[in-house]
PDB file of N, CA and C in Angstrom:
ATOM      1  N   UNK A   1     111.006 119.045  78.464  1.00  0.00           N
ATOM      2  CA  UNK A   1     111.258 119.064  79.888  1.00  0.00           C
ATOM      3  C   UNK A   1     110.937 117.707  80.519  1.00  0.00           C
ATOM      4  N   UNK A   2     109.872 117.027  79.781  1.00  0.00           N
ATOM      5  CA  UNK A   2     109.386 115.855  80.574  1.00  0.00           C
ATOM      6  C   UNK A   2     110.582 114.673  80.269  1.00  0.00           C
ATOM      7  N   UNK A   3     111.452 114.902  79.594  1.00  0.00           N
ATOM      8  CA  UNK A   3     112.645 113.919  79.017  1.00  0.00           C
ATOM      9  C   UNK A   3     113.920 114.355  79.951  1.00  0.00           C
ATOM     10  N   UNK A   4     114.141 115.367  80.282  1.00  0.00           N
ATOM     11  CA  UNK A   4     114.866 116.098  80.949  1.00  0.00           C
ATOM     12  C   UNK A   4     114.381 115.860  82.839  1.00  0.00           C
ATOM     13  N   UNK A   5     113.443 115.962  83.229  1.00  0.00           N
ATOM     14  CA  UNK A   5     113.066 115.246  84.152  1.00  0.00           C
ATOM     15  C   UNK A   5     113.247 113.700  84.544  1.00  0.00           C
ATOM     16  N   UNK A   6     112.772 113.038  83.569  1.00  0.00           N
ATOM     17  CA  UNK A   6     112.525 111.564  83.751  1.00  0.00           C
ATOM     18  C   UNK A   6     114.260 110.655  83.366  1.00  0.00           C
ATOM     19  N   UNK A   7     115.305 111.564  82.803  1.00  0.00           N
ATOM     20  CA  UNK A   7     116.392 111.783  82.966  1.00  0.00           C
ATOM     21  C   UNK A   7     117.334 111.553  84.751  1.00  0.00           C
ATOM     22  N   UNK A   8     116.864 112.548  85.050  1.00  0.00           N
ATOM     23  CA  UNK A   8     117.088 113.359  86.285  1.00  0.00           C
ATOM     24  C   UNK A   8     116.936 112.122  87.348  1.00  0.00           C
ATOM     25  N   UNK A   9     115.426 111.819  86.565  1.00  0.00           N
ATOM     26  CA  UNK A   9     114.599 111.185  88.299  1.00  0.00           C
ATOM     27  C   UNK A   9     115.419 109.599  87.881  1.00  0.00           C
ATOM     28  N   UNK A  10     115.426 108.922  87.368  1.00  0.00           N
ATOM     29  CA  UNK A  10     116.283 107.721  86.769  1.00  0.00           C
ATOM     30  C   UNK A  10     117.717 107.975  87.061  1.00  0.00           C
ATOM     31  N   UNK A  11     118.462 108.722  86.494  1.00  0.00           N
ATOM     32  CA  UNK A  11     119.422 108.738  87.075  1.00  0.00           C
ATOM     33  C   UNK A  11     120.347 108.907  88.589  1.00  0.00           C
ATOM     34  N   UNK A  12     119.431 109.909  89.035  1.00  0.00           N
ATOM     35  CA  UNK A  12     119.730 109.834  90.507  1.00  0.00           C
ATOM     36  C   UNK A  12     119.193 108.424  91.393  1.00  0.00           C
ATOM     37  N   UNK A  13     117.894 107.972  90.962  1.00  0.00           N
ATOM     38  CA  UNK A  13     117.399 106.447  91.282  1.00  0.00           C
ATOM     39  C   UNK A  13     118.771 105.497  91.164  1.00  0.00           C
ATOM     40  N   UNK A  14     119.322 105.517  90.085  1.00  0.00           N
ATOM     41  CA  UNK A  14     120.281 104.697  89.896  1.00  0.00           C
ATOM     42  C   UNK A  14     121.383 104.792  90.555  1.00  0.00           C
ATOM     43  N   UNK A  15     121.958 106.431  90.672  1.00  0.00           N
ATOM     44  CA  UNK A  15     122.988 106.597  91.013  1.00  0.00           C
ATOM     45  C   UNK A  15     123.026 106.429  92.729  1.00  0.00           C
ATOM     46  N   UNK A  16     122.158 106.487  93.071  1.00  0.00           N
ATOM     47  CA  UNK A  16     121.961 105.823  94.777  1.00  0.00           C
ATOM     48  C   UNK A  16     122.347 104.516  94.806  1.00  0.00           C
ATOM     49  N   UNK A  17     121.868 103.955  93.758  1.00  0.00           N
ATOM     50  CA  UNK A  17     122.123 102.154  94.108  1.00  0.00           C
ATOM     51  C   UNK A  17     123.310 102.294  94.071  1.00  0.00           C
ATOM     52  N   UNK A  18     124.132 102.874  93.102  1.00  0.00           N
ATOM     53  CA  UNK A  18     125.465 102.707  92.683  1.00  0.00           C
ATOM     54  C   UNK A  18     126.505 102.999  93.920  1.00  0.00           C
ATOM     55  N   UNK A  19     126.274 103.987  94.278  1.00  0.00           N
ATOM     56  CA  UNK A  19     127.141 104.732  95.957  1.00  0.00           C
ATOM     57  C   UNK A  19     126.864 103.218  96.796  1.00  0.00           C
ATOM     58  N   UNK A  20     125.552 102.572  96.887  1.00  0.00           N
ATOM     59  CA  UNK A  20     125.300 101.453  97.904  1.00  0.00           C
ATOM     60  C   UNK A  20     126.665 100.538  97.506  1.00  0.00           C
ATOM     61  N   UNK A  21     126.264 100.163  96.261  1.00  0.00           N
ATOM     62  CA  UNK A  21     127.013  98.788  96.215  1.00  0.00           C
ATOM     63  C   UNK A  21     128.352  99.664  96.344  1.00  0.00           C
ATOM     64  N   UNK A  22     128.844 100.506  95.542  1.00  0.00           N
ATOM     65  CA  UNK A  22     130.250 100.902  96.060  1.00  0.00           C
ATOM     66  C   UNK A  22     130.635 101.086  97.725  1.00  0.00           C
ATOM     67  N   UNK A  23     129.690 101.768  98.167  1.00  0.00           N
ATOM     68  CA  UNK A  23     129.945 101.925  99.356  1.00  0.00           C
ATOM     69  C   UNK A  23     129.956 101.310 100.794  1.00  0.00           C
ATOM     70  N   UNK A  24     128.861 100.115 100.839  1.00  0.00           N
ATOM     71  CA  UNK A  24     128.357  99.292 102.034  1.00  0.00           C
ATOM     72  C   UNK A  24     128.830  98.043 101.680  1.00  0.00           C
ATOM     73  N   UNK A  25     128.528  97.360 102.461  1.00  0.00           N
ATOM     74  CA  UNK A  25     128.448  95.739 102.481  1.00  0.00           C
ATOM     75  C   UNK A  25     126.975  94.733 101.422  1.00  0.00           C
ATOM     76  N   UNK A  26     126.397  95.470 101.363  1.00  0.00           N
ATOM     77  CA  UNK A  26     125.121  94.909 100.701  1.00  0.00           C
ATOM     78  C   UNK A  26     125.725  94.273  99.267  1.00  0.00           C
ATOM     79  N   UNK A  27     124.586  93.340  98.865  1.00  0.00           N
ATOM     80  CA  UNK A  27     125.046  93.006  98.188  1.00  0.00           C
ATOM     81  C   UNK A  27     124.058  93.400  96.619  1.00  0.00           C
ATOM     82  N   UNK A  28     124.438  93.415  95.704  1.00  0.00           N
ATOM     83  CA  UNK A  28     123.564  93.727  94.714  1.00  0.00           C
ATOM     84  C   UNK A  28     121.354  93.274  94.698  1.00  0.00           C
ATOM     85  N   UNK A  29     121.851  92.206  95.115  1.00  0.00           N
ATOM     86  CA  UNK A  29     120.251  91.298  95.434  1.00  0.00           C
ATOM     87  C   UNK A  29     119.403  91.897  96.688  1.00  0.00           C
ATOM     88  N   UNK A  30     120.426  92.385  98.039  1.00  0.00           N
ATOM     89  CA  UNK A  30     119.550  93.139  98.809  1.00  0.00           C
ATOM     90  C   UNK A  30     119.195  94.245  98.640  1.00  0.00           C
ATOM     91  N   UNK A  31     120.193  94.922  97.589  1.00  0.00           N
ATOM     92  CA  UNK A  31     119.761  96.471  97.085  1.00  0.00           C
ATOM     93  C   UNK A  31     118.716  96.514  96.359  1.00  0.00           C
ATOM     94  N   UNK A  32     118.231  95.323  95.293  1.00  0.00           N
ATOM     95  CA  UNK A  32     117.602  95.313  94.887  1.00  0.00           C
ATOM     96  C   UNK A  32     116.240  95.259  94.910  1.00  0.00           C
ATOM     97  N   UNK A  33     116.137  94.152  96.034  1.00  0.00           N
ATOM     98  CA  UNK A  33     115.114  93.982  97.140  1.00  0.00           C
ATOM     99  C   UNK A  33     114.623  95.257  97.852  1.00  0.00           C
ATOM    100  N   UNK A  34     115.767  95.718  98.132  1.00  0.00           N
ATOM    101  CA  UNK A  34     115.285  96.816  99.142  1.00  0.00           C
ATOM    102  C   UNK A  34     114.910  98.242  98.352  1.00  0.00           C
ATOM    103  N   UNK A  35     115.180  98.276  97.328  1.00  0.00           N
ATOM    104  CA  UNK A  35     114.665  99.467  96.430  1.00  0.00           C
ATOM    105  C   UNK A  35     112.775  99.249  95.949  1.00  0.00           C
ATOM    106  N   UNK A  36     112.700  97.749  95.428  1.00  0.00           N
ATOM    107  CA  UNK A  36     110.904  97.311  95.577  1.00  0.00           C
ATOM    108  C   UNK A  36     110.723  97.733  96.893  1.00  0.00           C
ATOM    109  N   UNK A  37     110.999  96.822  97.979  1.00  0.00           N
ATOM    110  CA  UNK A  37     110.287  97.232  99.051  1.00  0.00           C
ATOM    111  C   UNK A  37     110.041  98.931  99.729  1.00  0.00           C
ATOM    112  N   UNK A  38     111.517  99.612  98.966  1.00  0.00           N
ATOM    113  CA  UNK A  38     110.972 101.170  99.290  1.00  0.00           C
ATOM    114  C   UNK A  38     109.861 102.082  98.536  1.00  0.00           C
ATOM    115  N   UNK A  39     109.915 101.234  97.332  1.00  0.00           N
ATOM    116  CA  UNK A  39     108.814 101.936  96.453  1.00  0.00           C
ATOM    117  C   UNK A  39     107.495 101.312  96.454  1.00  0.00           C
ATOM    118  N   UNK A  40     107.718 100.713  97.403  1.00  0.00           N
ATOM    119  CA  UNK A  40     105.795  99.826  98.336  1.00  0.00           C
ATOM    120  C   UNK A  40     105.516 100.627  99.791  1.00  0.00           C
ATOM    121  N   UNK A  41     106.819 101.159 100.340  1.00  0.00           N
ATOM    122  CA  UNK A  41     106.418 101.844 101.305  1.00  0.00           C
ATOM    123  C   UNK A  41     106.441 103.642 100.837  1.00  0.00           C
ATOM    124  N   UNK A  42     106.909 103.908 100.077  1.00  0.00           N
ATOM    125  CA  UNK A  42     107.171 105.561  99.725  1.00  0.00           C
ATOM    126  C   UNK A  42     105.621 105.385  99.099  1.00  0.00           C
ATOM    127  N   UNK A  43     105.128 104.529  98.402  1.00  0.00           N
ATOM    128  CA  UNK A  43     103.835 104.522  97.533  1.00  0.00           C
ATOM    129  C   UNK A  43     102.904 104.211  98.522  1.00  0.00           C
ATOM    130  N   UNK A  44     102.914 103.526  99.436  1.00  0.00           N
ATOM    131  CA  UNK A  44     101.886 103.674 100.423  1.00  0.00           C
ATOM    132  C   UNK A  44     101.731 104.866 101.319  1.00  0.00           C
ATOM    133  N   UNK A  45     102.708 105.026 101.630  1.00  0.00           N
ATOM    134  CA  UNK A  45     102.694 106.961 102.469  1.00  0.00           C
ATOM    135  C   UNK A  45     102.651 107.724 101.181  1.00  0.00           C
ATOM    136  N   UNK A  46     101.953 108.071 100.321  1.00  0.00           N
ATOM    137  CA  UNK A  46     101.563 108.397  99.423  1.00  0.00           C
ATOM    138  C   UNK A  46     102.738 109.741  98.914  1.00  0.00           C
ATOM    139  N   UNK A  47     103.873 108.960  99.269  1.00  0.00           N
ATOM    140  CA  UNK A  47     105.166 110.039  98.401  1.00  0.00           C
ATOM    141  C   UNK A  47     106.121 109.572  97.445  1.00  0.00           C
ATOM    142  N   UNK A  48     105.109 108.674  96.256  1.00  0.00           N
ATOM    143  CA  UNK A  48     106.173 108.075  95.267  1.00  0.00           C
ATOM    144  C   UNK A  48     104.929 108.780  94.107  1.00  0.00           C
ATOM    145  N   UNK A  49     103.807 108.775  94.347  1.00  0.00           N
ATOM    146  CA  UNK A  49     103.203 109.186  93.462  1.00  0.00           C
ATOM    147  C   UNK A  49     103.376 110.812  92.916  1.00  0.00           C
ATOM    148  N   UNK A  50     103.752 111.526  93.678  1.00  0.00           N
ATOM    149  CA  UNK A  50     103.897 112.835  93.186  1.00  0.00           C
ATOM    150  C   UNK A  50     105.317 112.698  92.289  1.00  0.00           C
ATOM    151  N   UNK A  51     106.342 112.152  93.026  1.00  0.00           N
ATOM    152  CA  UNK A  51     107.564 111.416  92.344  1.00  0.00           C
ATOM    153  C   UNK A  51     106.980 110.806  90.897  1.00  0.00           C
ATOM    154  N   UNK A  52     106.268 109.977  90.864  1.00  0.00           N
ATOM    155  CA  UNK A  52     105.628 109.656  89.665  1.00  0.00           C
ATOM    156  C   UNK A  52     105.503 110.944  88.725  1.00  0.00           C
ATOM    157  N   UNK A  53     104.573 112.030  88.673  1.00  0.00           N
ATOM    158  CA  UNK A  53     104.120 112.456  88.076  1.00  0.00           C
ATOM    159  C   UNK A  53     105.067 113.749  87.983  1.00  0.00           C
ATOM    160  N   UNK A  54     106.369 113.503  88.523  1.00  0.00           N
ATOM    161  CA  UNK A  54     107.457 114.552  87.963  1.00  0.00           C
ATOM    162  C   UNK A  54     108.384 113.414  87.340  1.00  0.00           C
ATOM    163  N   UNK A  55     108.895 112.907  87.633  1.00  0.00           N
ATOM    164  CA  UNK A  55     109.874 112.200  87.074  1.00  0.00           C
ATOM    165  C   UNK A  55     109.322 111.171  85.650  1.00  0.00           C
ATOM    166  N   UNK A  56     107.815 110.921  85.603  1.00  0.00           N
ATOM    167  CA  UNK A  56     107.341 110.119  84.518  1.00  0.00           C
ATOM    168  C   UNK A  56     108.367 108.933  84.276  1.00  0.00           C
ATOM    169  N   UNK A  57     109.227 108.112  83.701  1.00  0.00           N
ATOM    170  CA  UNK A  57     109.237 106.968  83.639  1.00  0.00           C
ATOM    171  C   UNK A  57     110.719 107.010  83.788  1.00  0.00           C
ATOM    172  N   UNK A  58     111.222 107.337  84.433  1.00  0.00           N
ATOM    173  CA  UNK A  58     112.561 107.862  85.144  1.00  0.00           C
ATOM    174  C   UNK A  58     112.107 107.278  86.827  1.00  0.00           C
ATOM    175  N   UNK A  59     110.663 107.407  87.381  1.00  0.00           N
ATOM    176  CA  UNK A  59     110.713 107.002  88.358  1.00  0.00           C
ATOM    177  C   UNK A  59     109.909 105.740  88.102  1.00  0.00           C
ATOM    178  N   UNK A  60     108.896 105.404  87.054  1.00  0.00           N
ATOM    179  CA  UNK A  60     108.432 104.142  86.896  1.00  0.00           C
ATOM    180  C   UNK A  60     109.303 102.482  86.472  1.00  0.00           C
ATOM    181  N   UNK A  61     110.385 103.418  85.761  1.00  0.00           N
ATOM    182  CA  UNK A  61     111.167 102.131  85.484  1.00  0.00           C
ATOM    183  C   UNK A  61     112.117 101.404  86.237  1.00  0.00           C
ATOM    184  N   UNK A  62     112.316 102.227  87.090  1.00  0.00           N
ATOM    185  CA  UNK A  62     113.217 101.634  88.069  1.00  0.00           C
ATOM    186  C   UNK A  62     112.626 100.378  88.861  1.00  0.00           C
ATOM    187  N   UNK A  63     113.314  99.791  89.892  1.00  0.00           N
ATOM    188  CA  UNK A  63     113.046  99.065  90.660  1.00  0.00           C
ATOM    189  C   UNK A  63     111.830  99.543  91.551  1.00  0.00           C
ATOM    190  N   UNK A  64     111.914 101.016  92.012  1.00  0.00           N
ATOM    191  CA  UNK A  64     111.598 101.192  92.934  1.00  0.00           C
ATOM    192  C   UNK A  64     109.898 101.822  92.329  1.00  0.00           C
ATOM    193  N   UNK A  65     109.899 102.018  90.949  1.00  0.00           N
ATOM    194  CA  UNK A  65     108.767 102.038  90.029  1.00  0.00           C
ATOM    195  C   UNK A  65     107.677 100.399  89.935  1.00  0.00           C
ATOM    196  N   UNK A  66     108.199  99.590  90.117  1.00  0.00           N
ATOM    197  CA  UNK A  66     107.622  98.058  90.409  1.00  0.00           C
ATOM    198  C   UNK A  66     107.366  98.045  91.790  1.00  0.00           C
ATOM    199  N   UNK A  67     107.759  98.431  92.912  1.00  0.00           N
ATOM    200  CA  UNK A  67     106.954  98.271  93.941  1.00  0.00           C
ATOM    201  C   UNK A  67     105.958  99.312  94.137  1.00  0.00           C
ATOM    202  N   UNK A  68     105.955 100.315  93.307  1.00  0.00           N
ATOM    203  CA  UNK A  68     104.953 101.805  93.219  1.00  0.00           C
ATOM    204  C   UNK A  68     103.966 100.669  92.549  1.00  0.00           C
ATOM    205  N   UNK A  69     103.989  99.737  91.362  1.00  0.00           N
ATOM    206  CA  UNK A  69     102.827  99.114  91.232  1.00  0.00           C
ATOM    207  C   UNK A  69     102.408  98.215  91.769  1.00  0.00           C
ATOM    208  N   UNK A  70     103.419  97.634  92.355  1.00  0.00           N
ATOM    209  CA  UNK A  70     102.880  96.531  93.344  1.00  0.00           C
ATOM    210  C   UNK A  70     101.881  97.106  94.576  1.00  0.00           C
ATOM    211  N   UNK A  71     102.263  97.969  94.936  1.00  0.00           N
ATOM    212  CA  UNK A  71     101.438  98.611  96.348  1.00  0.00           C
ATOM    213  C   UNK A  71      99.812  99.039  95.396  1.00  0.00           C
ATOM    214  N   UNK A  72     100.288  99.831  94.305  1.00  0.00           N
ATOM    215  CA  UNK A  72      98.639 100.382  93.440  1.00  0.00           C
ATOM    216  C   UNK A  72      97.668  99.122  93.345  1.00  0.00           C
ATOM    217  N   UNK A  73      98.164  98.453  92.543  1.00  0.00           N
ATOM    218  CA  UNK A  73      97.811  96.489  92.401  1.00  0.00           C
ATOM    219  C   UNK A  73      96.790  96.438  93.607  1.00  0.00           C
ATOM    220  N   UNK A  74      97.904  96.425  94.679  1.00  0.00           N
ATOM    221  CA  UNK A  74      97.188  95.790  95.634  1.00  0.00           C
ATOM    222  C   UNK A  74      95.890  96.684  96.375  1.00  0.00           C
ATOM    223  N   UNK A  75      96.227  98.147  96.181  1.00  0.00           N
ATOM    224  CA  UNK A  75      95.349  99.244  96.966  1.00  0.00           C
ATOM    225  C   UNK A  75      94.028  99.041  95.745  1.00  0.00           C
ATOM    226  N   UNK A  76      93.830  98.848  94.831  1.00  0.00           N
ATOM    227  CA  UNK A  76      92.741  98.873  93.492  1.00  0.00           C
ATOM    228  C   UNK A  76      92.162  97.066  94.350  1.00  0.00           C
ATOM    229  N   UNK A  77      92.833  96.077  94.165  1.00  0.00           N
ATOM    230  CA  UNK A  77      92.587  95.067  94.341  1.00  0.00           C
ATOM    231  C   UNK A  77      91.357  94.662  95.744  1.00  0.00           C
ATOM    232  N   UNK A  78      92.255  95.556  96.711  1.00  0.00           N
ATOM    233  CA  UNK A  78      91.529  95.675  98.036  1.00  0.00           C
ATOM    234  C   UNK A  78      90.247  96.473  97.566  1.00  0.00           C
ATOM    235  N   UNK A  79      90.191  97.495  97.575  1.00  0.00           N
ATOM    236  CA  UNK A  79      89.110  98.432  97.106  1.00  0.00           C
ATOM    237  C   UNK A  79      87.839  97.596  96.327  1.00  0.00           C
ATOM    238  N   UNK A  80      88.093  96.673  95.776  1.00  0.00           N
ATOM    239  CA  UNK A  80      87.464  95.913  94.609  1.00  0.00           C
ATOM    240  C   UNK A  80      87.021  94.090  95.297  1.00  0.00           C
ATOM    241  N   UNK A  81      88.025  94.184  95.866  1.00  0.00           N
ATOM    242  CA  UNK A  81      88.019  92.511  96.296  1.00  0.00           C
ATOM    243  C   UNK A  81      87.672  92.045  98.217  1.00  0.00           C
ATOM    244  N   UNK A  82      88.089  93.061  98.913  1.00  0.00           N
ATOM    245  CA  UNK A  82      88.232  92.830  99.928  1.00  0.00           C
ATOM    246  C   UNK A  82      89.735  92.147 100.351  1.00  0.00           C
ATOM    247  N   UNK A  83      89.861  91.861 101.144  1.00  0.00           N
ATOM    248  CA  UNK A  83      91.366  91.446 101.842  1.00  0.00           C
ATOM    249  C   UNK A  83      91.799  90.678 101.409  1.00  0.00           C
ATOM    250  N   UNK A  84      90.843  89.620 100.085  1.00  0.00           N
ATOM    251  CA  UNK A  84      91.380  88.489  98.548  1.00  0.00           C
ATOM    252  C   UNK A  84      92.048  89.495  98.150  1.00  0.00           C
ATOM    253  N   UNK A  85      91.855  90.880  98.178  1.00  0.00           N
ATOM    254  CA  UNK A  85      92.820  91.315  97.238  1.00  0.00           C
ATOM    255  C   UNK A  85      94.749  91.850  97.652  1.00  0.00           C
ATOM    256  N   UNK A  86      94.390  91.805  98.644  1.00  0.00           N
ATOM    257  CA  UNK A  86      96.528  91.474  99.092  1.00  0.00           C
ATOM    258  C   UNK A  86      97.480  90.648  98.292  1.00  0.00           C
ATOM    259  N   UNK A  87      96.272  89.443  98.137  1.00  0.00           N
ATOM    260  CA  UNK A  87      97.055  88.405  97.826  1.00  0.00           C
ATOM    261  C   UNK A  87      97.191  88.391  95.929  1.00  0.00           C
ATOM    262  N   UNK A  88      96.089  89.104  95.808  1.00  0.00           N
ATOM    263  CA  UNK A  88      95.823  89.141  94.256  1.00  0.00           C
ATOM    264  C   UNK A  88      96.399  90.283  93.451  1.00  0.00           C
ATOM    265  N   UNK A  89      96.386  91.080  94.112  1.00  0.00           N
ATOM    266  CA  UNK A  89      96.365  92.450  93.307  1.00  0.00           C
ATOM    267  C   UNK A  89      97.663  92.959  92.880  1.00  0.00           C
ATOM    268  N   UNK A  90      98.601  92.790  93.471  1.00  0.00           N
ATOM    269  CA  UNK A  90     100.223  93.077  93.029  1.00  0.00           C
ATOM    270  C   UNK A  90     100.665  91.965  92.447  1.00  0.00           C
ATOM    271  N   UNK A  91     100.029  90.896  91.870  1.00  0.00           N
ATOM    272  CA  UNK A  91     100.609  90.453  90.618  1.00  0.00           C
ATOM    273  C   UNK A  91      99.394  90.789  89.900  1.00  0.00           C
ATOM    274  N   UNK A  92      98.535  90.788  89.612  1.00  0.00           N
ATOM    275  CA  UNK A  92      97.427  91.123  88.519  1.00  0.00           C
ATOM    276  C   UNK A  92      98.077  92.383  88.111  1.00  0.00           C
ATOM    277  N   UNK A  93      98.760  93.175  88.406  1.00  0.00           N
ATOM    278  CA  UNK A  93      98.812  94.668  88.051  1.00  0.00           C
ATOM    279  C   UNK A  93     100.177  94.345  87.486  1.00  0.00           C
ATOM    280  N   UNK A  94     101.248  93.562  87.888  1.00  0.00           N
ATOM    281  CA  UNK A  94     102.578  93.300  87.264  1.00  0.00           C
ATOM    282  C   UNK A  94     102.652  92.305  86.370  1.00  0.00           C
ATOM    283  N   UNK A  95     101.251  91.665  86.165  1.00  0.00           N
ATOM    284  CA  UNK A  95     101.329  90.655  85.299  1.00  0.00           C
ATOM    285  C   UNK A  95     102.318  90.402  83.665  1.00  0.00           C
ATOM    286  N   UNK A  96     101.404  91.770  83.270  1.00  0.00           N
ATOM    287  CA  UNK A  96     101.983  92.141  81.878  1.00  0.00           C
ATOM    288  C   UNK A  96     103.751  92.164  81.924  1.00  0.00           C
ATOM    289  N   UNK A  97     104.671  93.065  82.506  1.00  0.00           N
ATOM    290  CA  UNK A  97     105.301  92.981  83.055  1.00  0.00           C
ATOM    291  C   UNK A  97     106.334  91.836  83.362  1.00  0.00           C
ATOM    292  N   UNK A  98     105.776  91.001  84.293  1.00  0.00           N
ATOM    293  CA  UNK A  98     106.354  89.528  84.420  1.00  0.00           C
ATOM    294  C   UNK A  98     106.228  88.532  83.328  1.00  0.00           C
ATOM    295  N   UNK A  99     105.204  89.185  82.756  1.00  0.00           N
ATOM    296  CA  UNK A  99     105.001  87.763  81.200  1.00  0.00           C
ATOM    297  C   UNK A  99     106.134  88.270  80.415  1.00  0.00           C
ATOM    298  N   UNK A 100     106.179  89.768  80.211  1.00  0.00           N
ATOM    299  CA  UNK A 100     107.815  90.243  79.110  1.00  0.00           C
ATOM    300  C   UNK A 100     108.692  89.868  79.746  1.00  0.00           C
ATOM    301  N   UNK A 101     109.139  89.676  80.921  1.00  0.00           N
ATOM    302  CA  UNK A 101     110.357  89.289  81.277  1.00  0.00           C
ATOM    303  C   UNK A 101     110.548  87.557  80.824  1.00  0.00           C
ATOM    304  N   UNK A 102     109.846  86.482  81.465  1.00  0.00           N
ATOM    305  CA  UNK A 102     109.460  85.415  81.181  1.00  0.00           C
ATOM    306  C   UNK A 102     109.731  85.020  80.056  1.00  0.00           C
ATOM    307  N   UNK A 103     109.315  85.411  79.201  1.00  0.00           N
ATOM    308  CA  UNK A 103     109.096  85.205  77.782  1.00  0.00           C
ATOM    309  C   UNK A 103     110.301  85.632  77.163  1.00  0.00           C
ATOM    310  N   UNK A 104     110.546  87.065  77.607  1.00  0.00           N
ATOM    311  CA  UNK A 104     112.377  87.322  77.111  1.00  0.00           C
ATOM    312  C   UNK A 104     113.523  86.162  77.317  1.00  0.00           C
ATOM    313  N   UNK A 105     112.878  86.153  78.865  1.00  0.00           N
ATOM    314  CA  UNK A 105     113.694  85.132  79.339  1.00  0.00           C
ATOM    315  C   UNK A 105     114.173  83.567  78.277  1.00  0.00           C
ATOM    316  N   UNK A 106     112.891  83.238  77.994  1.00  0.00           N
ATOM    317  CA  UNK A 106     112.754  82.203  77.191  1.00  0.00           C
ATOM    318  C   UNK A 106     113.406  82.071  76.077  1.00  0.00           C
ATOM    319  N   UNK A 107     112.971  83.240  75.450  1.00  0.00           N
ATOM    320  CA  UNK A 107     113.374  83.409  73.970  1.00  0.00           C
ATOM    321  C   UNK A 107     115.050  83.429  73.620  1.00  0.00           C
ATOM    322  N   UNK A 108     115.519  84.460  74.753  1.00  0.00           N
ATOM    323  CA  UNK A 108     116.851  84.365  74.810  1.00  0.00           C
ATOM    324  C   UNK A 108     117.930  82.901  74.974  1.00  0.00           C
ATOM    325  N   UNK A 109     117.144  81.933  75.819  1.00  0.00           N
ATOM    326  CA  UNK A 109     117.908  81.160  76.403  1.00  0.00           C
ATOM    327  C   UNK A 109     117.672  80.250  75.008  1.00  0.00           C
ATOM    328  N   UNK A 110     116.102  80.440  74.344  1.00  0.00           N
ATOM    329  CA  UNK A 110     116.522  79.516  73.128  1.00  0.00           C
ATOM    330  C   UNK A 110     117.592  79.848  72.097  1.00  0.00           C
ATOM    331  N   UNK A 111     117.627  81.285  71.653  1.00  0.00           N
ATOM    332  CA  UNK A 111     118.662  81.755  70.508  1.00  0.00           C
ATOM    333  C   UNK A 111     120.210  81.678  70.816  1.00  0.00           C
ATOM    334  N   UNK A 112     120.340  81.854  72.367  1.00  0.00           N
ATOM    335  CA  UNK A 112     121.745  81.889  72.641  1.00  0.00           C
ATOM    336  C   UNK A 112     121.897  80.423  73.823  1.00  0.00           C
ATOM    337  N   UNK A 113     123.530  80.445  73.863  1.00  0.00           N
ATOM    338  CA  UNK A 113     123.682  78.964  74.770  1.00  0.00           C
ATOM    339  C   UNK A 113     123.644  79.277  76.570  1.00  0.00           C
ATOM    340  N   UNK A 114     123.060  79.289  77.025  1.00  0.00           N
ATOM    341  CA  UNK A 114     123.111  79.563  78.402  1.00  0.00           C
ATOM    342  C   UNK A 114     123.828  78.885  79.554  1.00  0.00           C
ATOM    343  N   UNK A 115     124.698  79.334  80.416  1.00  0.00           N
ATOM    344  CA  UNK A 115     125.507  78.415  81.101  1.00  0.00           C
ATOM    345  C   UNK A 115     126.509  79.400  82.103  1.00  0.00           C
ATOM    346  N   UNK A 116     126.951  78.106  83.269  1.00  0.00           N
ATOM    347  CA  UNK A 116     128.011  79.247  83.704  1.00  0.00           C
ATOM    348  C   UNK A 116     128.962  79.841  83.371  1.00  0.00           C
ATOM    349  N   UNK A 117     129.914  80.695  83.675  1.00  0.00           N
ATOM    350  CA  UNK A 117     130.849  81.437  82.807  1.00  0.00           C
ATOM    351  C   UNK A 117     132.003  80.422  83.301  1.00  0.00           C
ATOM    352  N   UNK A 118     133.189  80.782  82.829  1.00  0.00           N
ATOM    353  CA  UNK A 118     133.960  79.362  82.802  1.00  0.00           C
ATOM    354  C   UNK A 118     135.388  80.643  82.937  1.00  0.00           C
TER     355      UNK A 118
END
């Protein structure tokens, strides 16, 4: 069931973006934007976390799963640091995260030729 859920919760995540870009003017980069920034505000009004714990990584992987840690980051950070922690805490918590991308990043651009499309 928990595969069957996290299914569910991912796919409908996705399939929203998808209606956007088909449907509005936005452009892929503000959807994108604007899916973090909803999952920093749904996670601060404390209604991404129950979402969390039905959907399991159907709602973590998404976009809108990175601003659910960005907001945690920062709520642990504060708790721990004082108001240093705004500034600290939503990358300390995405760190791991941003180093796999980085590093993918890297690795890829060494094995393959990178460039504009022509």
């Amino acid at each position: 069931m928990e595969y069957l859920n996290a299914f569910l919760c991912g796919g409908i995540l996705c399939a929203i973006g998808q209606i956007l870009i088909d449907r509005t003017c936005l452009t892929p980069a503000r959807i994108l934007t604007g899916y973090v920034v909803s999952g920093v505000l749904l996670s601060a009004l404390g209604l991404y976390e129950p979402l969390v714990q039905w959907g399991g990584a159907g709602a973590t992987v998404p976009l809108t799963g990175f601003g659910h840690l960005l907001a945690g980051g920062v709520k642990k950070a504060v708790a721990a640091d004082g108001w240093l922690g705004v500034l600290t805490g939503g990358l300390s918590a995405a760190a791991g995260g941003i180093t796999a991308a980085v590093v993918s990043g890297v690795v890829m651009a060494l094995l393959f030729r990178p460039g504009d499309k022509r």
